[in-house]
Protein backbone atom coordinates (compact mmCIF):
# COMPACT_ATOMS: atom_id res chain seq x y z
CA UNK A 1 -14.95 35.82 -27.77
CA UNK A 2 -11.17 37.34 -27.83
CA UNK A 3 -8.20 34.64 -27.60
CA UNK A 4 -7.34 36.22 -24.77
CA UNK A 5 -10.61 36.23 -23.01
CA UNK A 6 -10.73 32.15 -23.67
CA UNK A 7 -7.28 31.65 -22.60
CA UNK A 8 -7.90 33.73 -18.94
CA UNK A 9 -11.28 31.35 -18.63
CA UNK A 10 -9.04 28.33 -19.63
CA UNK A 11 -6.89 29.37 -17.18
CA UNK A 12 -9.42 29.89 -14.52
CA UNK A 13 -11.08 26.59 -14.87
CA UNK A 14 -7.30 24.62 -14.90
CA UNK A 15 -7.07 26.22 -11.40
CA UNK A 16 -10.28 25.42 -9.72
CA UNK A 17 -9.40 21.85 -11.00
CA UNK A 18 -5.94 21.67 -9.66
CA UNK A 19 -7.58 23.39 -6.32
CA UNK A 20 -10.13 20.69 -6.55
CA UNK A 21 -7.91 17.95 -6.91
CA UNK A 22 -5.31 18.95 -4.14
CA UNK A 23 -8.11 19.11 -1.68
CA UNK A 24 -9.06 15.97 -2.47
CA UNK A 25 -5.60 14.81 -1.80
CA UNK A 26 -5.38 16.47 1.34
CA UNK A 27 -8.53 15.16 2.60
CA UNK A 28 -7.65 11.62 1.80
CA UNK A 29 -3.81 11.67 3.13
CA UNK A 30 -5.14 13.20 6.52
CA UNK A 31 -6.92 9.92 6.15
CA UNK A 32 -10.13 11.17 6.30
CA UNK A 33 -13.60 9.40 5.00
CA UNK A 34 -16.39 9.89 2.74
CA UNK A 35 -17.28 10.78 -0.70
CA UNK A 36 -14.25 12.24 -1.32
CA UNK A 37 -11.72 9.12 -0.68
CA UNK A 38 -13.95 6.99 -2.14
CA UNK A 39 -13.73 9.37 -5.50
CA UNK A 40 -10.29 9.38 -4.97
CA UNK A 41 -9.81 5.94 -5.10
CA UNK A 42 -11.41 4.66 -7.63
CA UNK A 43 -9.93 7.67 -9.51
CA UNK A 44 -6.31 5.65 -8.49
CA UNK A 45 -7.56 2.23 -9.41
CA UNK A 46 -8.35 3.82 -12.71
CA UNK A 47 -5.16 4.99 -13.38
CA UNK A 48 -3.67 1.97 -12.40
CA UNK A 49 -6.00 0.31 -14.51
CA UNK A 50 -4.96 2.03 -17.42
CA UNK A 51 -1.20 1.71 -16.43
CA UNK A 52 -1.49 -2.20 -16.50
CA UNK A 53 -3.20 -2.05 -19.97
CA UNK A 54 -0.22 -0.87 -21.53
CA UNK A 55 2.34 -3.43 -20.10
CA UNK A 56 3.28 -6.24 -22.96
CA UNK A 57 3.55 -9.66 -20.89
CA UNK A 58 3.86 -10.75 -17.06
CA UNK A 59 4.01 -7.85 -14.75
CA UNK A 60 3.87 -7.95 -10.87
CA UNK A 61 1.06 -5.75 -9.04
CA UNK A 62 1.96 -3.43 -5.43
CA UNK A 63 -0.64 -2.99 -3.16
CA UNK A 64 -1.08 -1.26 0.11
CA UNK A 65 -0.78 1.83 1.95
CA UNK A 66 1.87 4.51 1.97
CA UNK A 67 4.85 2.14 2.64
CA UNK A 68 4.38 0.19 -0.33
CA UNK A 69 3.20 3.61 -2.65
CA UNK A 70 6.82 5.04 -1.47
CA UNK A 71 9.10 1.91 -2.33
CA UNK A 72 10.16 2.85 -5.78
CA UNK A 73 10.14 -0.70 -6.80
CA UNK A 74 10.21 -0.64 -11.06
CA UNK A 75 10.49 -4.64 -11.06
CA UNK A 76 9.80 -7.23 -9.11
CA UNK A 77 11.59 -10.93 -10.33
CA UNK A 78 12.55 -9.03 -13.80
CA UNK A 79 9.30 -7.95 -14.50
CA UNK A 80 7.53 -4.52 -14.75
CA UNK A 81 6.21 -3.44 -10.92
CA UNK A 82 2.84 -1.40 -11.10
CA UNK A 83 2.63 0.14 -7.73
CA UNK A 84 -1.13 0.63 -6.99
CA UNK A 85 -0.79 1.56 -3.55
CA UNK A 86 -2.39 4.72 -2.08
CA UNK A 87 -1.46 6.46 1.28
CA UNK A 88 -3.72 6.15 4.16
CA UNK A 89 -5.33 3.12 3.13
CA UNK A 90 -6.74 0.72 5.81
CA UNK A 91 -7.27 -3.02 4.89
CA UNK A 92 -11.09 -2.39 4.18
CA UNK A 93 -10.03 0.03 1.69
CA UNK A 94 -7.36 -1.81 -0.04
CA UNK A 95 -10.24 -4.71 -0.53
CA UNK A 96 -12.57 -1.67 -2.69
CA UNK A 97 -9.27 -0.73 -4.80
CA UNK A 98 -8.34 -4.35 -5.07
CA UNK A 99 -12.02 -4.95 -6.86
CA UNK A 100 -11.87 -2.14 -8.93
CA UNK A 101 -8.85 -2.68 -11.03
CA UNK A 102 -9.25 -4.30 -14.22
CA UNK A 103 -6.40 -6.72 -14.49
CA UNK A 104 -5.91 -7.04 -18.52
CA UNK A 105 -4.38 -11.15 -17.56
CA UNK A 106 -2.97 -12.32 -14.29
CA UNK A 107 -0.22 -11.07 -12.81
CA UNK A 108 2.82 -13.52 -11.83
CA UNK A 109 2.63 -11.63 -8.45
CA UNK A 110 0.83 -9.24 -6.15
CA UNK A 111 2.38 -8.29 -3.05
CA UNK A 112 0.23 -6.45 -0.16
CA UNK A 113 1.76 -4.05 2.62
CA UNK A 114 -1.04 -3.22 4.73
CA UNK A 115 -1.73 -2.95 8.67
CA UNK A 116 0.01 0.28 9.32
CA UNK A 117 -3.25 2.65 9.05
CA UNK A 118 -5.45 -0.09 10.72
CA UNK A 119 -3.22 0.36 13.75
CA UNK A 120 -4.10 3.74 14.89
CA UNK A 121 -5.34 4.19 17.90
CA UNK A 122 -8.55 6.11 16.66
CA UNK A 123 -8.97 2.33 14.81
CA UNK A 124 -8.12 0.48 17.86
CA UNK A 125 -8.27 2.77 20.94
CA UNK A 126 -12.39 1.87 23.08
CA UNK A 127 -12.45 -0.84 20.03
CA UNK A 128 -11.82 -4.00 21.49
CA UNK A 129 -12.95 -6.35 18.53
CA UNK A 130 -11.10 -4.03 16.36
CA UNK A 131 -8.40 -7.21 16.03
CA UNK A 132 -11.23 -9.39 15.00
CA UNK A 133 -12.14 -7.26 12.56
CA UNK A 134 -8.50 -6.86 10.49
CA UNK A 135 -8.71 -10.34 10.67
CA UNK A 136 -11.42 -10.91 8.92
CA UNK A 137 -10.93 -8.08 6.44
CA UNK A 138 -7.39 -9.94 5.98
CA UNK A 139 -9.28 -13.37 5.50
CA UNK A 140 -11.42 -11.23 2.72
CA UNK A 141 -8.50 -10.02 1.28
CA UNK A 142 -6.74 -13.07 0.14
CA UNK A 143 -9.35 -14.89 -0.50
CA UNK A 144 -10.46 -11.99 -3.37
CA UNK A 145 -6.82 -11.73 -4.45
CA UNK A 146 -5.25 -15.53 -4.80
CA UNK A 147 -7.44 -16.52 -8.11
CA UNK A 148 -6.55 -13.39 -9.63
CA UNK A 149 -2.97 -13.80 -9.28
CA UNK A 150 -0.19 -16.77 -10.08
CA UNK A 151 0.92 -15.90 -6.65
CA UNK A 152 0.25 -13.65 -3.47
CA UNK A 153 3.02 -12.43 -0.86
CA UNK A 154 1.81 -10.41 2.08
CA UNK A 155 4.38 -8.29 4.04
CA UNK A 156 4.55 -7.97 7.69
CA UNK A 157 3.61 -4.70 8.85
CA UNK A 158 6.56 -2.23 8.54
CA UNK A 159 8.64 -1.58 11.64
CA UNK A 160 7.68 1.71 14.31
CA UNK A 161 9.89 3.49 16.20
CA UNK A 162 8.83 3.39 19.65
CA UNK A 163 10.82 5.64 20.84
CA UNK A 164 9.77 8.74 18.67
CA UNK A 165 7.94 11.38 20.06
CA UNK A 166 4.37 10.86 19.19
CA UNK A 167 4.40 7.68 17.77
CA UNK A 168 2.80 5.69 20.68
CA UNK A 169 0.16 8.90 21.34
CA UNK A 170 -1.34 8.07 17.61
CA UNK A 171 -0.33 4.30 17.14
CA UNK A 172 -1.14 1.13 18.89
CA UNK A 173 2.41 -0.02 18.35
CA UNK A 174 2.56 -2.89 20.91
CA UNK A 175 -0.61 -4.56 18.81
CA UNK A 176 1.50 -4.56 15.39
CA UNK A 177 2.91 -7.85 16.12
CA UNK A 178 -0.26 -9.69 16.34
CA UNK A 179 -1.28 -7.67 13.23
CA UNK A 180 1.62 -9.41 11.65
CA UNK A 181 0.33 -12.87 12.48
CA UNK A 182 -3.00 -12.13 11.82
CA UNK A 183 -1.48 -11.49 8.01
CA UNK A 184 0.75 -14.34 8.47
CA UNK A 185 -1.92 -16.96 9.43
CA UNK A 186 -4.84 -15.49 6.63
CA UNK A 187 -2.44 -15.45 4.32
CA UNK A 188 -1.41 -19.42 4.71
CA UNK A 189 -4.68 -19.95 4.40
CA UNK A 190 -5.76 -18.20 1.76
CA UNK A 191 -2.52 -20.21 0.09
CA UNK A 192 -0.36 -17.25 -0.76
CA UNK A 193 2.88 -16.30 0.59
CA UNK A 194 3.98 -14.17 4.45
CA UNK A 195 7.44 -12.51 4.46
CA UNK A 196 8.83 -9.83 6.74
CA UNK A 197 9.96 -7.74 3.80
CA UNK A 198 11.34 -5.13 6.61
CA UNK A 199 13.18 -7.43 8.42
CA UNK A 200 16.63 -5.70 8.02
CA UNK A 201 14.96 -2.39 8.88
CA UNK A 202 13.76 -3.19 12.63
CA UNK A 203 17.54 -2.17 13.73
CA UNK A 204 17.97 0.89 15.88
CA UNK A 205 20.04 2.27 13.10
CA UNK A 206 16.98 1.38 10.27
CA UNK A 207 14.64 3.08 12.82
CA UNK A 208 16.73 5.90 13.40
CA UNK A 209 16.74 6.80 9.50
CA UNK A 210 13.09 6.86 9.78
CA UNK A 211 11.61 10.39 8.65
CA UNK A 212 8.56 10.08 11.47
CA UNK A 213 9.35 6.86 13.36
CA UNK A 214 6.32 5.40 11.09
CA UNK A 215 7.42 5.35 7.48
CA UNK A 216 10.60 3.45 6.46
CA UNK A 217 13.57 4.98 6.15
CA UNK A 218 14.63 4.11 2.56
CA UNK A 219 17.56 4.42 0.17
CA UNK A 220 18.82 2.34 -2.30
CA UNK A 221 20.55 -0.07 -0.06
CA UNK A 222 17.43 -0.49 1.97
CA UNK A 223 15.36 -0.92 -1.05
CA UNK A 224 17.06 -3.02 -2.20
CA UNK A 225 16.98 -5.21 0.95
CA UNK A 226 13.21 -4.95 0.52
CA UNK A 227 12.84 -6.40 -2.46
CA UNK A 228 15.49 -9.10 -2.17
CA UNK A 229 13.40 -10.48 0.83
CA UNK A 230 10.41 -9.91 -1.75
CA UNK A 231 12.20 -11.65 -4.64
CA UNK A 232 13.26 -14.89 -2.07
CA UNK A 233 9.62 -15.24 -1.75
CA UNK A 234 7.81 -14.45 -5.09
CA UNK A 235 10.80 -15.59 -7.43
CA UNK A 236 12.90 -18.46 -5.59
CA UNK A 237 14.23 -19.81 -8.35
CA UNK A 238 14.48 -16.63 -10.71
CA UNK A 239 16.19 -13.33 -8.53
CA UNK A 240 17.31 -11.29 -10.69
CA UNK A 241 18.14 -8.34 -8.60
C-alpha cells in the first residue's frame, strides 16, 4: 500500500473517532441517558484513574457536576487537586463514577458539588417523591465515600439567578434550599463535613457575573473565595492559600 494511501486512511479513521467522540460529548452535556453516558463515564473515571496513579503522596479528590469540573482548583490545603467532576451529572451518577475510580491510597480529602442537575424540573416537575429520592441517593453517597477518604466536605448547591430569563422555566429553583439541607443533614451523618462553598457568590453582583444565571460566575477572586471556604473546612489548621 502507498504511504500516502495509509496516511489518507489514517487520517480517515482519526476523524470518525474525533466525530465519534464529540457526539458522545454532546449527547452527555445535553444531559441525555443511555449507553452512551454511561461509556462516557466510565471513560472519565478512567482517566481520572490514571491521573491519580501518577500523583507522589496525599492528594485531594473533586467531585460533582459542572460547577465543580469548571473551578480550576490545582490544590486543595497544599496538595495536588484531581478534579473528577463531569458536567451534567445528577447525584445517581456521581455514585457510578464515585465506584469506578481506583483510588491508588486515600485521599486527605474529597469534596462533592452536586444537586444542581437533580434540580431540573424534568427531575422534579409531576415527581413528587423526587426529594425523597436525592435524599437517599445523598445518604448512599456518603456513606460509599467516608471510608475511602481521611475526610469528606459536601458543598451546598451553587447559587441560581432567579431573575434570569429561563432559569425558573428549566429549574426548580425555590426547592434548592432544601436540596442544601438534604446534603447538609446526610452529610452529618454520614460523618463528613457541609459548607456553603458559594456563600460569597449569592450577592446580586456574584449572580449578575453569572454566564446563564446557573453556573458560577468565576475569576480568580471568586475562586479563590471558593476554596478558602473549602480550605476552612477540609484544612483548619493547615490553609495555605
Amino acid at each position: 500500500m502507498h504511504t500516502r494511501t495509509k496516511i489518507g486512511i489514517a487520517l480517515t479513521l482519526a476523524v470518525l473517532s474525533a466525530g465519534s467522540a464529540a457526539i458522545l460529548v454532546i449527547r452527555h452535556r445535553a444531559g441525555g441517558s443511555g449507553q452512551g453516558v454511561v461509556a462516557f463515564r466510565e471513560a472519565r473515571a478512567f482517566a481520572v484513574s490514571s491521573e491519580l496513579k501518577q500523583i507522589d503522596g496525599p492528594y485531594g479528590l473533586l467531585l460533582g457536576d459542572s460547577q465543580m469540573e469548571r473551578l480550576h482548583l490545582p490544590t486543595l490545603c497544599g496538595q495536588p487537586a484531581i478534579n473528577g467532576a463531569i458536567a451534567g451529572t445528577r447525584i445517581s451518577g456521581l455514585r457510578a463514577v464515585a465506584g469506578w475510580l481506583e483510588l491508588p491510597r486515600p485521599p486527605e480529602t474529597v469534596v462533592v458539588t452536586i444537586g444542581t442537575n437533580d434540580l431540573t424540573q424534568r427531575q422534579r416537575s409531576g415527581h413528587p417523591d423526587a426529594a425523597e429520592g436525592f435524599r437517599d441517593e445523598a445518604r448512599a453517597l456518603f456513606a460509599e465515600l467516608a471510608p475511602r477518604a481521611r475526610r469528606v466536605v459536601a458543598t451546598a448547591v451553587p447559587p441560581f439567578d432567579a431573575g434570569r430569563p429561563g432559569v425558573t422555566t428549566f429549574y426548580d429553583v425555590a426547592a434548592a434550599p432544601a436540596y442544601s439541607a438534604i446534603l447538609s443533614e446526610e452529610c452529618a451523618r454520614a460523618g463528613c463535613r457541609f459548607v456553603d462553598a458559594f456563600a460569597d457568590l449569592r450577592d446580586p453582583a456574584s449572580l449578575a457575573r453569572s454566564p446563564d444565571g446557573v453556573h458560577l460566575g468565576l475569576d480568580s477572586a471568586a475562586r479563590d473565595r471558593v476554596a478558602a471556604r473549602l480550605e476552612a473546612v477540609a484544612c483548619p489548621d493547615a490553609r495555605s492559600r
